[in-house]
PDB file of N, CA and C in Angstrom:
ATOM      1  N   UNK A   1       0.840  -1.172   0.000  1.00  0.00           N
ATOM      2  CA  UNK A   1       0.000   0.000   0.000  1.00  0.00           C
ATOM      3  C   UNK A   1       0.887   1.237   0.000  1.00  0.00           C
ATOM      4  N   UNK A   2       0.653   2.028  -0.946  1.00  0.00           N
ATOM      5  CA  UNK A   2       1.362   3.309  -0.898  1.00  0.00           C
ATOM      6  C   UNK A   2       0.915   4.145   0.013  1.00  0.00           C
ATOM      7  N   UNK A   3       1.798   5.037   0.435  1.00  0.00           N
ATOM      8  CA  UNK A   3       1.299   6.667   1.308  1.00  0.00           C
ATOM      9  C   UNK A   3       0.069   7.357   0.689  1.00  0.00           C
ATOM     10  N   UNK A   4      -0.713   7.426   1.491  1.00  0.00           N
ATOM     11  CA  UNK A   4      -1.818   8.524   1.193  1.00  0.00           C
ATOM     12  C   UNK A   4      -1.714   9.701   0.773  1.00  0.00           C
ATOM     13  N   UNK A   5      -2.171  10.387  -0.098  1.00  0.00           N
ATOM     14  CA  UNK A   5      -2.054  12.033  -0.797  1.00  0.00           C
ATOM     15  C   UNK A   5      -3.287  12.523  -0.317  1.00  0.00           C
ATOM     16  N   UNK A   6      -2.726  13.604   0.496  1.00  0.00           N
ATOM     17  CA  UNK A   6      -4.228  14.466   1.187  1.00  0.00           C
ATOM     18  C   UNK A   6      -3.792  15.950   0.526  1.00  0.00           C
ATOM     19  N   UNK A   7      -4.971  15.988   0.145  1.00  0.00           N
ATOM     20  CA  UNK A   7      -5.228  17.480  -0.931  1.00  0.00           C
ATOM     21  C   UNK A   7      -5.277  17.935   0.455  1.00  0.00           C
ATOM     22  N   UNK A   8      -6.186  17.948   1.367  1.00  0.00           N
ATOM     23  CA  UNK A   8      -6.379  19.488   2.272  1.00  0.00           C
ATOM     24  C   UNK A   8      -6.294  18.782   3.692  1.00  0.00           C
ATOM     25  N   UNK A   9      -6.670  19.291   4.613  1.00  0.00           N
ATOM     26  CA  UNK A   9      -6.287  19.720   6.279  1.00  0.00           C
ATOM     27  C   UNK A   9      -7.418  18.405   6.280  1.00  0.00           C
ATOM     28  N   UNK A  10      -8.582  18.856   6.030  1.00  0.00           N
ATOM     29  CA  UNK A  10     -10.049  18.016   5.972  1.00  0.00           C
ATOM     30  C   UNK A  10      -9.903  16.528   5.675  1.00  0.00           C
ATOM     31  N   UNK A  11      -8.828  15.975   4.621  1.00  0.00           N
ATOM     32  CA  UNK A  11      -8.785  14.535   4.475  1.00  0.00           C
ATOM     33  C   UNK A  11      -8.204  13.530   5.723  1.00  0.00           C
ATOM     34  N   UNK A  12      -7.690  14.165   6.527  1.00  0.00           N
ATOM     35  CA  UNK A  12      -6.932  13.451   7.509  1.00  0.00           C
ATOM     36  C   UNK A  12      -8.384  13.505   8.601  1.00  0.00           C
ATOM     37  N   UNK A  13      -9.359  13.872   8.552  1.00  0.00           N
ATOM     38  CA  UNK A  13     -10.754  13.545   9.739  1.00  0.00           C
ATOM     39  C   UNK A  13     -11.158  12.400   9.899  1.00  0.00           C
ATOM     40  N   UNK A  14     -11.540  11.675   8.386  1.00  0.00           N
ATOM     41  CA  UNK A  14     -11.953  10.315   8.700  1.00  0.00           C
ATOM     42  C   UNK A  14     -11.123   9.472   8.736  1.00  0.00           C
ATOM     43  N   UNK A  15      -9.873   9.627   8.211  1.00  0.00           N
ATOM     44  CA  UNK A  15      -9.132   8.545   8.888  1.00  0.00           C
ATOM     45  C   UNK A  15      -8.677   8.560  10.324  1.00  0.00           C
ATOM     46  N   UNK A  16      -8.565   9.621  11.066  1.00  0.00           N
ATOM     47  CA  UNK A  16      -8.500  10.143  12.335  1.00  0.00           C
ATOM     48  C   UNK A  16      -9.684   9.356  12.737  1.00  0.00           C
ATOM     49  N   UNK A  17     -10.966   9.705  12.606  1.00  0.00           N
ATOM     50  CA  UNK A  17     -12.004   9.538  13.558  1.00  0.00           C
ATOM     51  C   UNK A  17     -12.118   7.738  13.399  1.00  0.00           C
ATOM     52  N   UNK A  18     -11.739   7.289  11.808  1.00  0.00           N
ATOM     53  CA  UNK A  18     -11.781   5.835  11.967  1.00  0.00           C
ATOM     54  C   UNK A  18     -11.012   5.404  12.763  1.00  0.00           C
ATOM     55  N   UNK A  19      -9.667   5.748  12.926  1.00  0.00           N
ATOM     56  CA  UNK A  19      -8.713   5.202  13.672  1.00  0.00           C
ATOM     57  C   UNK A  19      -9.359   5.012  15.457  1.00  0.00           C
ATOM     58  N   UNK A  20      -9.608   6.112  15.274  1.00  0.00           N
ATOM     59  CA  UNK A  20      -9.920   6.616  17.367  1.00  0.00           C
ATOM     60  C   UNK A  20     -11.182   5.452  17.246  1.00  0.00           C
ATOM     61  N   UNK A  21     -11.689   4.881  16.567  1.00  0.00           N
ATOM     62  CA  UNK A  21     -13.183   4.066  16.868  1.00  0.00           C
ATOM     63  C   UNK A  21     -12.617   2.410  16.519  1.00  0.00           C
ATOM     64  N   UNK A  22     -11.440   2.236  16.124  1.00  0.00           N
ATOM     65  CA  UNK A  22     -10.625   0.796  15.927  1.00  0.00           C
ATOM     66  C   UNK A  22     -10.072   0.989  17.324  1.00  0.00           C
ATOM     67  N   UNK A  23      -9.394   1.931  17.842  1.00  0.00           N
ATOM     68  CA  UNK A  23      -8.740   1.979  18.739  1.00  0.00           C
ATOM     69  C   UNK A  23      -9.918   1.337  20.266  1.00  0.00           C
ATOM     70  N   UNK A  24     -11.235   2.304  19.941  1.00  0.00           N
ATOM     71  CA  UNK A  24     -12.027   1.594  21.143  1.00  0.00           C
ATOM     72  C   UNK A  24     -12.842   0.463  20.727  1.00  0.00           C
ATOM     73  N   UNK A  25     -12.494  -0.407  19.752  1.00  0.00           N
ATOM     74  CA  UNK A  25     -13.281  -1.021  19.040  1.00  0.00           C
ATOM     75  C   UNK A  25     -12.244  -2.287  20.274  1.00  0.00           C
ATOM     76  N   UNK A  26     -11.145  -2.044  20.132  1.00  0.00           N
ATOM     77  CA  UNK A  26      -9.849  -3.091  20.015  1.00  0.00           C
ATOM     78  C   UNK A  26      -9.791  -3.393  21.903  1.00  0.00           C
ATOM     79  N   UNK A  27     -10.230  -2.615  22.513  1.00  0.00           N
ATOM     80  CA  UNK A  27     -10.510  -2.625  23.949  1.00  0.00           C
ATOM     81  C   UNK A  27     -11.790  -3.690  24.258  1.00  0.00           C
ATOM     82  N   UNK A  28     -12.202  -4.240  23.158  1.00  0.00           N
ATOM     83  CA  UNK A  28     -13.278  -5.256  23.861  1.00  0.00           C
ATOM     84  C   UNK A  28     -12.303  -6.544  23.941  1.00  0.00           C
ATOM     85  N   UNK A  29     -12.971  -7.021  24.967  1.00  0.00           N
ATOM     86  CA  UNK A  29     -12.567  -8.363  25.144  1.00  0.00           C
ATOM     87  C   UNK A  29     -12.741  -9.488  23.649  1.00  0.00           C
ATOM     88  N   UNK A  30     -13.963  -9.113  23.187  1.00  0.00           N
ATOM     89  CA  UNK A  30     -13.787  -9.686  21.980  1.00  0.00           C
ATOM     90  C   UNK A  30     -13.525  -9.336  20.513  1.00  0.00           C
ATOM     91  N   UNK A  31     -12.730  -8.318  20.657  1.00  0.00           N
ATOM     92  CA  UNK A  31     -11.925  -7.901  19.698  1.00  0.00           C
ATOM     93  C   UNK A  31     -11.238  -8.630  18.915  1.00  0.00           C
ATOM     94  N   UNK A  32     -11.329  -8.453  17.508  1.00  0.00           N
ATOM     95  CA  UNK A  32     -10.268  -9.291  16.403  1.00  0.00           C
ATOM     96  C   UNK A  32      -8.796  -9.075  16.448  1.00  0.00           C
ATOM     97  N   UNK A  33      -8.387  -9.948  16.724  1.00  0.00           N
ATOM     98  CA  UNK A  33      -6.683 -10.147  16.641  1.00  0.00           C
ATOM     99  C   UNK A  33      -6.008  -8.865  15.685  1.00  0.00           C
ATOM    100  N   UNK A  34      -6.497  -8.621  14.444  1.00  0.00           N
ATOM    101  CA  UNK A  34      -6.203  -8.151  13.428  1.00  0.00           C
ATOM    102  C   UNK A  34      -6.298  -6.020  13.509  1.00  0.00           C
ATOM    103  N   UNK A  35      -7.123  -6.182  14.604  1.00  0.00           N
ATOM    104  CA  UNK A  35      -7.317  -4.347  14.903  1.00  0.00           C
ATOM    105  C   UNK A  35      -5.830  -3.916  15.160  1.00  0.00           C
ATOM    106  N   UNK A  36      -4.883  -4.025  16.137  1.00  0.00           N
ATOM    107  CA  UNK A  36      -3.686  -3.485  16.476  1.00  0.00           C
ATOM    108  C   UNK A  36      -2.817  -3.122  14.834  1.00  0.00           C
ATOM    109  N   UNK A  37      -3.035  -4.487  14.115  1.00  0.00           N
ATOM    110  CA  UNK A  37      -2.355  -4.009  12.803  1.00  0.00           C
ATOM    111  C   UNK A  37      -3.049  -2.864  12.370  1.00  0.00           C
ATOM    112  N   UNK A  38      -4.296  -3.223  11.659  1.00  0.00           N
ATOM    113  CA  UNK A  38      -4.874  -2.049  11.527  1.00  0.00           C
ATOM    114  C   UNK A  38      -4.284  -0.569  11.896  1.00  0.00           C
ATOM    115  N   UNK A  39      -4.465  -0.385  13.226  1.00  0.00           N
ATOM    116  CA  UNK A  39      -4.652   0.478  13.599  1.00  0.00           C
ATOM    117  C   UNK A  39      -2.873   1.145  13.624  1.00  0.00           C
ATOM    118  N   UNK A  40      -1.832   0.335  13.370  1.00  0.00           N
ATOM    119  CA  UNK A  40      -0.456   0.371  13.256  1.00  0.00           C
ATOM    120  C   UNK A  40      -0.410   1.312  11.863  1.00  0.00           C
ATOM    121  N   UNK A  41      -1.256   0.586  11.122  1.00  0.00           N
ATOM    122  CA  UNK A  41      -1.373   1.008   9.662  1.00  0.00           C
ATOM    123  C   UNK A  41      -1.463   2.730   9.375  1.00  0.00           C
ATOM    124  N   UNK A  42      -2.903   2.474  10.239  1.00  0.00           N
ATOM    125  CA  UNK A  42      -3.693   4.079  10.083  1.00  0.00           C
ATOM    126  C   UNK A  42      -2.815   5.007  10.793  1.00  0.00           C
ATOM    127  N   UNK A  43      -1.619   5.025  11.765  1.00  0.00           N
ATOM    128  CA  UNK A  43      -1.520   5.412  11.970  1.00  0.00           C
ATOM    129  C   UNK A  43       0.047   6.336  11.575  1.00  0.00           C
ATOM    130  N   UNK A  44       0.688   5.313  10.429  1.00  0.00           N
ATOM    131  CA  UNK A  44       1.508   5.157   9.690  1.00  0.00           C
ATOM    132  C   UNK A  44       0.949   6.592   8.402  1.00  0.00           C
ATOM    133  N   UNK A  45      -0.034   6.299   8.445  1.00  0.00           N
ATOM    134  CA  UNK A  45      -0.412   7.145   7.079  1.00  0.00           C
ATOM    135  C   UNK A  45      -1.181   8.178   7.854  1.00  0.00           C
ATOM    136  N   UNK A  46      -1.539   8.307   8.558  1.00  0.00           N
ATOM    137  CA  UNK A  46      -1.758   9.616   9.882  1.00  0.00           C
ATOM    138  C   UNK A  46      -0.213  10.580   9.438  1.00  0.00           C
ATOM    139  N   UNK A  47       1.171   9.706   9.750  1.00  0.00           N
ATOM    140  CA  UNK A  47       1.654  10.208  10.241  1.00  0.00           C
ATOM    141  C   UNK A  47       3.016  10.729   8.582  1.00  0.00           C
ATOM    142  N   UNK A  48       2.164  10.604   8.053  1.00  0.00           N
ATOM    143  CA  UNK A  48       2.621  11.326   6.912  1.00  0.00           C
ATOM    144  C   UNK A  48       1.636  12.139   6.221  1.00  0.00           C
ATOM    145  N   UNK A  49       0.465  13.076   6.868  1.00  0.00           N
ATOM    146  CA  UNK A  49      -0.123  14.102   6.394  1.00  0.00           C
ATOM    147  C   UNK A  49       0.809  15.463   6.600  1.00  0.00           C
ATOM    148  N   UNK A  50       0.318  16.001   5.544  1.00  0.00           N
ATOM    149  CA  UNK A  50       1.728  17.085   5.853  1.00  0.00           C
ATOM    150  C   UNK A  50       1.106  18.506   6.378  1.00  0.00           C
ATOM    151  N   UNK A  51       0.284  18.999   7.254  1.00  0.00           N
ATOM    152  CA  UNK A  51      -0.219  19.806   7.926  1.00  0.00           C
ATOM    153  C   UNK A  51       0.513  19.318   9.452  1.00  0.00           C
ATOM    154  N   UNK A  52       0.532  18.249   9.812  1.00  0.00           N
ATOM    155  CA  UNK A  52       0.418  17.850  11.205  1.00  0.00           C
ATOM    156  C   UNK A  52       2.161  18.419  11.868  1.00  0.00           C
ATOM    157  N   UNK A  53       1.483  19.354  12.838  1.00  0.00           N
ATOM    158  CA  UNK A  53       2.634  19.536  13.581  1.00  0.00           C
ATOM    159  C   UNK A  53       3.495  18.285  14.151  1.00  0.00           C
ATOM    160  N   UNK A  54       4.703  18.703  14.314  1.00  0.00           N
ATOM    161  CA  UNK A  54       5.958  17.841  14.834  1.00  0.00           C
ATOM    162  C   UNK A  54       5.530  17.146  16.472  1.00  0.00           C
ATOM    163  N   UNK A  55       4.958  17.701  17.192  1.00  0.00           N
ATOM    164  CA  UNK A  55       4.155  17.442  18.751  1.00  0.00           C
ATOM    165  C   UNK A  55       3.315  16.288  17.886  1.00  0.00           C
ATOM    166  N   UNK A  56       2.561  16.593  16.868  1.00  0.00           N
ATOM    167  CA  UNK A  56       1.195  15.558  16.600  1.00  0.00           C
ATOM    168  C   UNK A  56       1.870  14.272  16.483  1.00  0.00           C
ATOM    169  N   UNK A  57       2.684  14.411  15.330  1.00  0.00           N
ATOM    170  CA  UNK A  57       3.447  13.346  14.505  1.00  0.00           C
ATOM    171  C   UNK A  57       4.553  12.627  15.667  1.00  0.00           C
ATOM    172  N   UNK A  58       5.041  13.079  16.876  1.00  0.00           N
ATOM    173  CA  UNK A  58       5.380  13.008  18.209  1.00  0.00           C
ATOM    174  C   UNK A  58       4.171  11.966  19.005  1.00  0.00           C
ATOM    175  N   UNK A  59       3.007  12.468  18.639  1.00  0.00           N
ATOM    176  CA  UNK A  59       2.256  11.604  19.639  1.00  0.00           C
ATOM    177  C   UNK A  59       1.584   9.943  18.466  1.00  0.00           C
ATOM    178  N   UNK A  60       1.490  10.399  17.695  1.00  0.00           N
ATOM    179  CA  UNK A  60       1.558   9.306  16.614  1.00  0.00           C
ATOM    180  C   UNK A  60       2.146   8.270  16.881  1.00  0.00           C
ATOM    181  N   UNK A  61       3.457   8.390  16.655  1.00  0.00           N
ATOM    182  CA  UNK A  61       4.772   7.691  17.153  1.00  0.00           C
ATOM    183  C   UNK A  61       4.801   7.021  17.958  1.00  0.00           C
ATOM    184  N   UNK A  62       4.235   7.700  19.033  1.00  0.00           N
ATOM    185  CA  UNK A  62       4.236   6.846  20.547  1.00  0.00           C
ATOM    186  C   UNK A  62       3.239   6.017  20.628  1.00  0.00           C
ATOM    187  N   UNK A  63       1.929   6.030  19.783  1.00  0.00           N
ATOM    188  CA  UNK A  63       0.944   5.480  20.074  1.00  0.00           C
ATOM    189  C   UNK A  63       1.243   4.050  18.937  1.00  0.00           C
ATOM    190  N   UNK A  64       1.849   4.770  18.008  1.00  0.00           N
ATOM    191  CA  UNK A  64       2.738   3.526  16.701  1.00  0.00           C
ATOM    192  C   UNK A  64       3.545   2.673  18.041  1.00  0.00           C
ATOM    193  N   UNK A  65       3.855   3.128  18.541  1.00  0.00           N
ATOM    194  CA  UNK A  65       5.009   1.727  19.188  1.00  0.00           C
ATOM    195  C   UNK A  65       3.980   0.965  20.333  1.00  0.00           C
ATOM    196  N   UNK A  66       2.877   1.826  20.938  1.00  0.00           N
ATOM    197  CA  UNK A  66       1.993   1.152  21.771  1.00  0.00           C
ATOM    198  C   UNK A  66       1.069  -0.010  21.317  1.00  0.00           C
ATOM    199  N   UNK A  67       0.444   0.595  20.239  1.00  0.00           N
ATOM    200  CA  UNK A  67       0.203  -0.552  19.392  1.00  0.00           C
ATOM    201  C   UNK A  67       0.490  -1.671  18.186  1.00  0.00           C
ATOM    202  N   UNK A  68       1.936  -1.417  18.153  1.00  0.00           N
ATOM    203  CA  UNK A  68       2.831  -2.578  17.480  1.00  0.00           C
ATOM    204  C   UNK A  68       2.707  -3.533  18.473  1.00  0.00           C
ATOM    205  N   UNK A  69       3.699  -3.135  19.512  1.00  0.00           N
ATOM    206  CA  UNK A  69       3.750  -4.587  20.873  1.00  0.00           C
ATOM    207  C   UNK A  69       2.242  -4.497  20.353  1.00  0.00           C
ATOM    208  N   UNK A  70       1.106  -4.912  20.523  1.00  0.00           N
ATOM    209  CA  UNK A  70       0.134  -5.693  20.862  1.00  0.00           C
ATOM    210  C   UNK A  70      -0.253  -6.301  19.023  1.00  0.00           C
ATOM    211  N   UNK A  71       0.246  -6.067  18.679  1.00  0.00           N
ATOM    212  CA  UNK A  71       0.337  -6.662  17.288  1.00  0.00           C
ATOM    213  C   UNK A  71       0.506  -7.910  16.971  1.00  0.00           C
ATOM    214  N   UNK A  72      -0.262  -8.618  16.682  1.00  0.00           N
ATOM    215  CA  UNK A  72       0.071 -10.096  16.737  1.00  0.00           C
ATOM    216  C   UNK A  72       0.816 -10.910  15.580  1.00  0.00           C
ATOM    217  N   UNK A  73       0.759 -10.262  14.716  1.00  0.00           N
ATOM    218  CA  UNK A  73       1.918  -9.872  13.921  1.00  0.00           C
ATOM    219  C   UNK A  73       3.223 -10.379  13.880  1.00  0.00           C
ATOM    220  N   UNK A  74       3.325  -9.356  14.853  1.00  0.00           N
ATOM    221  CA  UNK A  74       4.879  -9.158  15.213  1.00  0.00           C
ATOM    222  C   UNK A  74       5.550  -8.164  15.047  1.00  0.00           C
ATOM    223  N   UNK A  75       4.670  -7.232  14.085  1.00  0.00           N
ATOM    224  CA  UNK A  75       5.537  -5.986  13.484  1.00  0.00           C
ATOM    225  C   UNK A  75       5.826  -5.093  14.581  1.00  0.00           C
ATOM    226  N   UNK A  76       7.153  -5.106  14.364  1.00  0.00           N
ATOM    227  CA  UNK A  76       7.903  -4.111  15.398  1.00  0.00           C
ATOM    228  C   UNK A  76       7.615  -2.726  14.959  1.00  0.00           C
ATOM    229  N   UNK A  77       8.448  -1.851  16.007  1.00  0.00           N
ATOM    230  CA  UNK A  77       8.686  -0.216  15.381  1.00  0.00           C
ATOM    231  C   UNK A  77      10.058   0.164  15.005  1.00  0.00           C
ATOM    232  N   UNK A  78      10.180   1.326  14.456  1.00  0.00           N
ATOM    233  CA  UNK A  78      11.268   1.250  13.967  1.00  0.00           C
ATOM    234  C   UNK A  78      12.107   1.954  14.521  1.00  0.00           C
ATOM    235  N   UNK A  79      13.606   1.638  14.412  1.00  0.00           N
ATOM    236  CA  UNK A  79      14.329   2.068  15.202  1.00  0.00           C
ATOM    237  C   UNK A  79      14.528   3.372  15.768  1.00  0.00           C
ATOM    238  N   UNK A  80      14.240   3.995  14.048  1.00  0.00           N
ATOM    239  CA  UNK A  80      14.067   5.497  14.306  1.00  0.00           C
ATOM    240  C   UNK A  80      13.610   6.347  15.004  1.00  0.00           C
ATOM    241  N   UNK A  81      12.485   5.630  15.731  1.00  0.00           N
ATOM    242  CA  UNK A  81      11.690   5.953  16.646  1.00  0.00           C
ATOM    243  C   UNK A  81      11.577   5.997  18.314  1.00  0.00           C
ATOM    244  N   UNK A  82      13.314   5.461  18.224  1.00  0.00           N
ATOM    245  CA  UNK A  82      13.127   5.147  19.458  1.00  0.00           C
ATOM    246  C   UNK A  82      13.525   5.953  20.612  1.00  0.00           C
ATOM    247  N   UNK A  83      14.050   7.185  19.879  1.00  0.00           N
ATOM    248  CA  UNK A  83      14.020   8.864  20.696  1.00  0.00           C
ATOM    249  C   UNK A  83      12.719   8.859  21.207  1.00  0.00           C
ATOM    250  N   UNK A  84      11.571   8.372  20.575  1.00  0.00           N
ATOM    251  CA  UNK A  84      10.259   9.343  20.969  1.00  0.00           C
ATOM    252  C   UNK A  84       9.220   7.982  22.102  1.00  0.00           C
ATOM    253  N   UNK A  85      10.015   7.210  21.993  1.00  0.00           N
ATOM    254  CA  UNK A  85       9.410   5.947  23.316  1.00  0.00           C
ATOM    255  C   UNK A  85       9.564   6.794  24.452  1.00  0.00           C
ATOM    256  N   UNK A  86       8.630   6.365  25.454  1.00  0.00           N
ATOM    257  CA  UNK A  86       8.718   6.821  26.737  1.00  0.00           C
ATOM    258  C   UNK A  86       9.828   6.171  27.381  1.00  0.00           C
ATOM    259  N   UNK A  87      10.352   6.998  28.743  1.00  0.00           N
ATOM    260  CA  UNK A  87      11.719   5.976  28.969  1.00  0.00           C
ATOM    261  C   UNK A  87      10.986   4.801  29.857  1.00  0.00           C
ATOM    262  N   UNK A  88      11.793   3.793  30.097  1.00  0.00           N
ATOM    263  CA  UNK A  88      11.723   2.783  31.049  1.00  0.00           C
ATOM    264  C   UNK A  88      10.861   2.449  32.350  1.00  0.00           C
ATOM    265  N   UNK A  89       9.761   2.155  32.116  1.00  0.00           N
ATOM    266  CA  UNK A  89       9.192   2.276  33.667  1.00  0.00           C
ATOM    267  C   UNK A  89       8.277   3.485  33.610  1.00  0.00           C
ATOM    268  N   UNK A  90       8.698   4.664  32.634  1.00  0.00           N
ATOM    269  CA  UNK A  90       7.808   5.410  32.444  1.00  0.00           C
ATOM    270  C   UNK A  90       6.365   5.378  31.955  1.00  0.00           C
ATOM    271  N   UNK A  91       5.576   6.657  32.203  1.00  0.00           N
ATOM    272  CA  UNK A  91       4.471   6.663  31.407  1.00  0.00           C
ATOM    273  C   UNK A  91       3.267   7.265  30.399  1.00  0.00           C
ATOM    274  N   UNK A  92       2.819   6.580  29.783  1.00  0.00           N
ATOM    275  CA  UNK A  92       2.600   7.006  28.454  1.00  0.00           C
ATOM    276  C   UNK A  92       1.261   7.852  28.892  1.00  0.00           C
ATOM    277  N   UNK A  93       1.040   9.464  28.438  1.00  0.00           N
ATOM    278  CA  UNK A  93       0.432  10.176  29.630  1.00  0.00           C
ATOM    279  C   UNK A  93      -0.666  10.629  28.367  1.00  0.00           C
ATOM    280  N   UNK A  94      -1.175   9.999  27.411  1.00  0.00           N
ATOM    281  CA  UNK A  94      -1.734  10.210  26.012  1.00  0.00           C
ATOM    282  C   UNK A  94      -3.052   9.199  26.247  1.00  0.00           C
TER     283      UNK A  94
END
């Protein structure tokens, strides 16, 4: 799947608002295995709209590595990313 092309500010809503409703979708107990990818996905192409401040694309990130680990998958995050992990023991305040 290629990167998404968002003409305006406005295209990044529904994938936003889909994402935030996988995200509480994925909190049921009987949730499909397959949401965390998902939602790894959406948030991958979230995080290449090009309006979104550096803080946004910051909290993206963090929420990309929160929901990789639960990825059944396996898909990790990437290394690059690993300035923007919370430290050790810390917590994720998002």
């Amino acid at each position: 799947m290629s990167d998404p092309v968002f003409s305006s500010a406005a295209d990044v809503e529904p994938l936003l608002s889909g994402t935030l409703v996988l995200m509480t979708a994925a909190q049921s107990p009987s949730a499909c295995e397959h949401l965390p990818a998902k939602i790894v996905s959406n948030l991958d192409r979230l995080s290449a709209h090009p309006t979104l401040s550096g803080e946004f694309r910051m909290v993206l990130a963090r929420l990309r590595q929160h929901w990789s680990s639960r990825c059944a998958c396996g898909r990790a995050t990437s290394s690059a990313d690993a300035h923007l992990r919370p430290p050790v023991g810390g917590r994720l305040l998002h």
